[in-house]
N, C-alpha and C. Protein backbone atom coordinates (compact mmCIF):
# COMPACT_ATOMS: atom_id res chain seq x y z
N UNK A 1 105.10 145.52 32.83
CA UNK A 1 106.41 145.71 32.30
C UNK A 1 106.88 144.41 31.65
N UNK A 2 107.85 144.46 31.02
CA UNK A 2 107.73 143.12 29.75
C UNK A 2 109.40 142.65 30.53
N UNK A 3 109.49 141.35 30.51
CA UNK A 3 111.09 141.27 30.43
C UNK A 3 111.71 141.80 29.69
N UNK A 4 111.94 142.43 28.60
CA UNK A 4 112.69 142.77 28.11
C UNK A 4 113.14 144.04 28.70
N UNK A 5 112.43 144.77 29.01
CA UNK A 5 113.00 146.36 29.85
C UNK A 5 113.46 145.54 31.21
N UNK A 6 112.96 144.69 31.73
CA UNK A 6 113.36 143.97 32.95
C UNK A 6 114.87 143.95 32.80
N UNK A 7 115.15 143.13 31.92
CA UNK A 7 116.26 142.60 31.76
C UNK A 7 117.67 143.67 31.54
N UNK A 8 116.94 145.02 31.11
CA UNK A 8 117.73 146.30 30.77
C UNK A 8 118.11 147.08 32.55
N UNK A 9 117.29 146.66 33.43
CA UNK A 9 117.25 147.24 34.76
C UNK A 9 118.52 146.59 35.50
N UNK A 10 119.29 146.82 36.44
CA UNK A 10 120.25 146.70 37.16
C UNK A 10 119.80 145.75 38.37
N UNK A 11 120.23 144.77 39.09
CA UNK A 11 120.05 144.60 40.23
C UNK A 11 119.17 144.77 41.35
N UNK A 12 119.40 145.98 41.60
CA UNK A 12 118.62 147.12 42.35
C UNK A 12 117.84 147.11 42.43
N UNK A 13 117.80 147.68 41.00
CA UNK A 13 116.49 148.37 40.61
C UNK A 13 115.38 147.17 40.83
N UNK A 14 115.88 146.49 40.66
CA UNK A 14 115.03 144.63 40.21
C UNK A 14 114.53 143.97 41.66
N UNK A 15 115.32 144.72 42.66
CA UNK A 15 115.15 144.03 43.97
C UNK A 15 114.19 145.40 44.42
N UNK A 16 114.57 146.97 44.64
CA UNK A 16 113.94 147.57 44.59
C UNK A 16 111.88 147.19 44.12
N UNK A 17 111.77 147.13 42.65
CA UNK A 17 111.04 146.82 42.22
C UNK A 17 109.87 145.54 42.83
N UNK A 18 110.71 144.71 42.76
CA UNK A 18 109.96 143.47 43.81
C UNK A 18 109.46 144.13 45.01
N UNK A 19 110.16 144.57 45.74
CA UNK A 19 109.66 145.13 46.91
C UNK A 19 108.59 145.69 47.04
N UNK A 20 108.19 146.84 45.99
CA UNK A 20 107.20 147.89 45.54
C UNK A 20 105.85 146.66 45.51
N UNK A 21 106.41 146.01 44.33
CA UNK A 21 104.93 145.25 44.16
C UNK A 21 104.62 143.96 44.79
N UNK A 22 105.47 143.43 46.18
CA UNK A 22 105.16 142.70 47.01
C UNK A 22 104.30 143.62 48.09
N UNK A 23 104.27 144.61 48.35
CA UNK A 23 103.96 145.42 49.36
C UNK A 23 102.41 146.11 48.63
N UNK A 24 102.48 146.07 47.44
CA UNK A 24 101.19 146.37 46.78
C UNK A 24 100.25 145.18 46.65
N UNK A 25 101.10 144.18 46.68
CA UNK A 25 100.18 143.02 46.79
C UNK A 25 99.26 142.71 47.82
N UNK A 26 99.82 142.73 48.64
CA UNK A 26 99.96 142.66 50.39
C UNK A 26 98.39 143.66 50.79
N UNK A 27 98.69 144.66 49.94
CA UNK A 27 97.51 145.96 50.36
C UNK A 27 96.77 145.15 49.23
N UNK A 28 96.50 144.75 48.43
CA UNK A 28 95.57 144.21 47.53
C UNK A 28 94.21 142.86 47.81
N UNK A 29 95.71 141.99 48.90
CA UNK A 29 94.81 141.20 49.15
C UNK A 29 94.23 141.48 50.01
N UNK A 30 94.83 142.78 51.30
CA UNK A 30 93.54 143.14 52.50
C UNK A 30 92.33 143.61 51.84
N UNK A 31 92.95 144.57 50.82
CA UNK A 31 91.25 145.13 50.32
C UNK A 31 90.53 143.82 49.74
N UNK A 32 91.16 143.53 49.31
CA UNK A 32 90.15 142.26 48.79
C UNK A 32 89.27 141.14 49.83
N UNK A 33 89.93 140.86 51.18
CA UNK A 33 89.58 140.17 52.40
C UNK A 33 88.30 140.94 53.03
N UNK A 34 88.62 142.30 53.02
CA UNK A 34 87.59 143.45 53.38
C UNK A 34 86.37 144.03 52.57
N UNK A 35 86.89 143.07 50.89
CA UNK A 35 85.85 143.72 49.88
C UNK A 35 85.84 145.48 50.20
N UNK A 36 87.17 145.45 49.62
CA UNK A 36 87.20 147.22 49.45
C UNK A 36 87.86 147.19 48.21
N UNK A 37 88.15 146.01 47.43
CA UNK A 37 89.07 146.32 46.13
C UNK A 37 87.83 146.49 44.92
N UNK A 38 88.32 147.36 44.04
CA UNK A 38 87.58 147.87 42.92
C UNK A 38 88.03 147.13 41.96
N UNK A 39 89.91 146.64 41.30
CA UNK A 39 89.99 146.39 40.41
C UNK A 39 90.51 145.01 40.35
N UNK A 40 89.61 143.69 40.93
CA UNK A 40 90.46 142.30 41.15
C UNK A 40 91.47 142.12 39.94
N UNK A 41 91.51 142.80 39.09
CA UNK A 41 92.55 142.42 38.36
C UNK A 41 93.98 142.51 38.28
N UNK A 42 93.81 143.54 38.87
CA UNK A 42 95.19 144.16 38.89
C UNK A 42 96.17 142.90 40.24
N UNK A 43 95.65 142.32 41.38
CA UNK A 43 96.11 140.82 41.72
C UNK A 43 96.97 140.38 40.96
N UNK A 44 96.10 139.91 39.74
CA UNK A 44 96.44 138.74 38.46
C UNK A 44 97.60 139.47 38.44
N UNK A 45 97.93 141.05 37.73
CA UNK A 45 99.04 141.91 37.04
C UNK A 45 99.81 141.78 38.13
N UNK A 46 100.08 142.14 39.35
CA UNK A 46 101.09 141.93 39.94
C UNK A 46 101.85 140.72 40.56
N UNK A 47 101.22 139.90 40.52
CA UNK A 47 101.55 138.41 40.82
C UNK A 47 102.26 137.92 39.57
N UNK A 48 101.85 138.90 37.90
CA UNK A 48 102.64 137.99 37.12
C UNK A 48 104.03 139.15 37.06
N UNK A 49 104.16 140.34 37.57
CA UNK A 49 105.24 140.63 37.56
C UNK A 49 106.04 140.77 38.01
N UNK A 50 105.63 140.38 39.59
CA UNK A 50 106.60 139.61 40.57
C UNK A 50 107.08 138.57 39.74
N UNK A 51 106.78 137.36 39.28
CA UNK A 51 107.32 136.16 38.41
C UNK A 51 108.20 136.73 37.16
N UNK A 52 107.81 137.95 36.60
CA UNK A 52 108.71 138.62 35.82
C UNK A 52 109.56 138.35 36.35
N UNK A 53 110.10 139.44 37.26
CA UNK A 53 111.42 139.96 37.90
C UNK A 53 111.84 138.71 38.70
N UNK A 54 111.07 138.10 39.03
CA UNK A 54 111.92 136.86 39.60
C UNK A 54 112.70 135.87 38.63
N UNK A 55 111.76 135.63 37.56
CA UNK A 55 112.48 134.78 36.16
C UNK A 55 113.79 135.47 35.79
N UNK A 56 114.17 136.71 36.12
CA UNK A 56 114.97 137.52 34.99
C UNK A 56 115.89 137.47 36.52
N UNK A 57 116.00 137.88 38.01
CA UNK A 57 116.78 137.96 38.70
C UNK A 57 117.67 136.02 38.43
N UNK A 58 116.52 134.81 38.51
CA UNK A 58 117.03 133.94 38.48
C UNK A 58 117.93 133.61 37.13
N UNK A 59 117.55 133.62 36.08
CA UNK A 59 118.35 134.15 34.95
C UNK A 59 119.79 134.49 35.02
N UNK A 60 119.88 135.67 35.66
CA UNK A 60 120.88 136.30 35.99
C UNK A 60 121.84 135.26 37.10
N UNK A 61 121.12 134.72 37.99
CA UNK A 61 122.19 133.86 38.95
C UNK A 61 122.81 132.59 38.53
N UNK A 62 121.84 132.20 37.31
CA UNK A 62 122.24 131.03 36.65
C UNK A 62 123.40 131.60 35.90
N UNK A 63 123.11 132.78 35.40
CA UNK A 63 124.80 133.19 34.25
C UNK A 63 123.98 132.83 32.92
């Protein structure tokens, strides 16, 4: 997801969201500890869109 739709999302949705893909992470790196993950990439993708939504929540607190 790009900042720019980020930036169109509410609060919520933004904290919501984090949540989703901290918790997908979480299952990513067990499979990966266990060598049960198929797609190491997808790691990379959610680690940078946690930093998305974090750049754009901090954004927002700065004003």
């Amino acid at each position: 997801m790009k900042a720019a739709e980020l930036r169109g999302k509410s609060d919520e949705e933004l904290k919501v969201l984090l949540e989703e893909l901290a918790a997908e992470h979480l299952k990513l790196r067990f499979q990966k500890a266990t060598s049960q993950i198929t797609n190491t990439a997808r790691i990379r993708q959610v680690k940078q869109e946690v930093a998305r939504i974090q750049t754009v929540m901090s954004e927002r607190r700065r004003g």
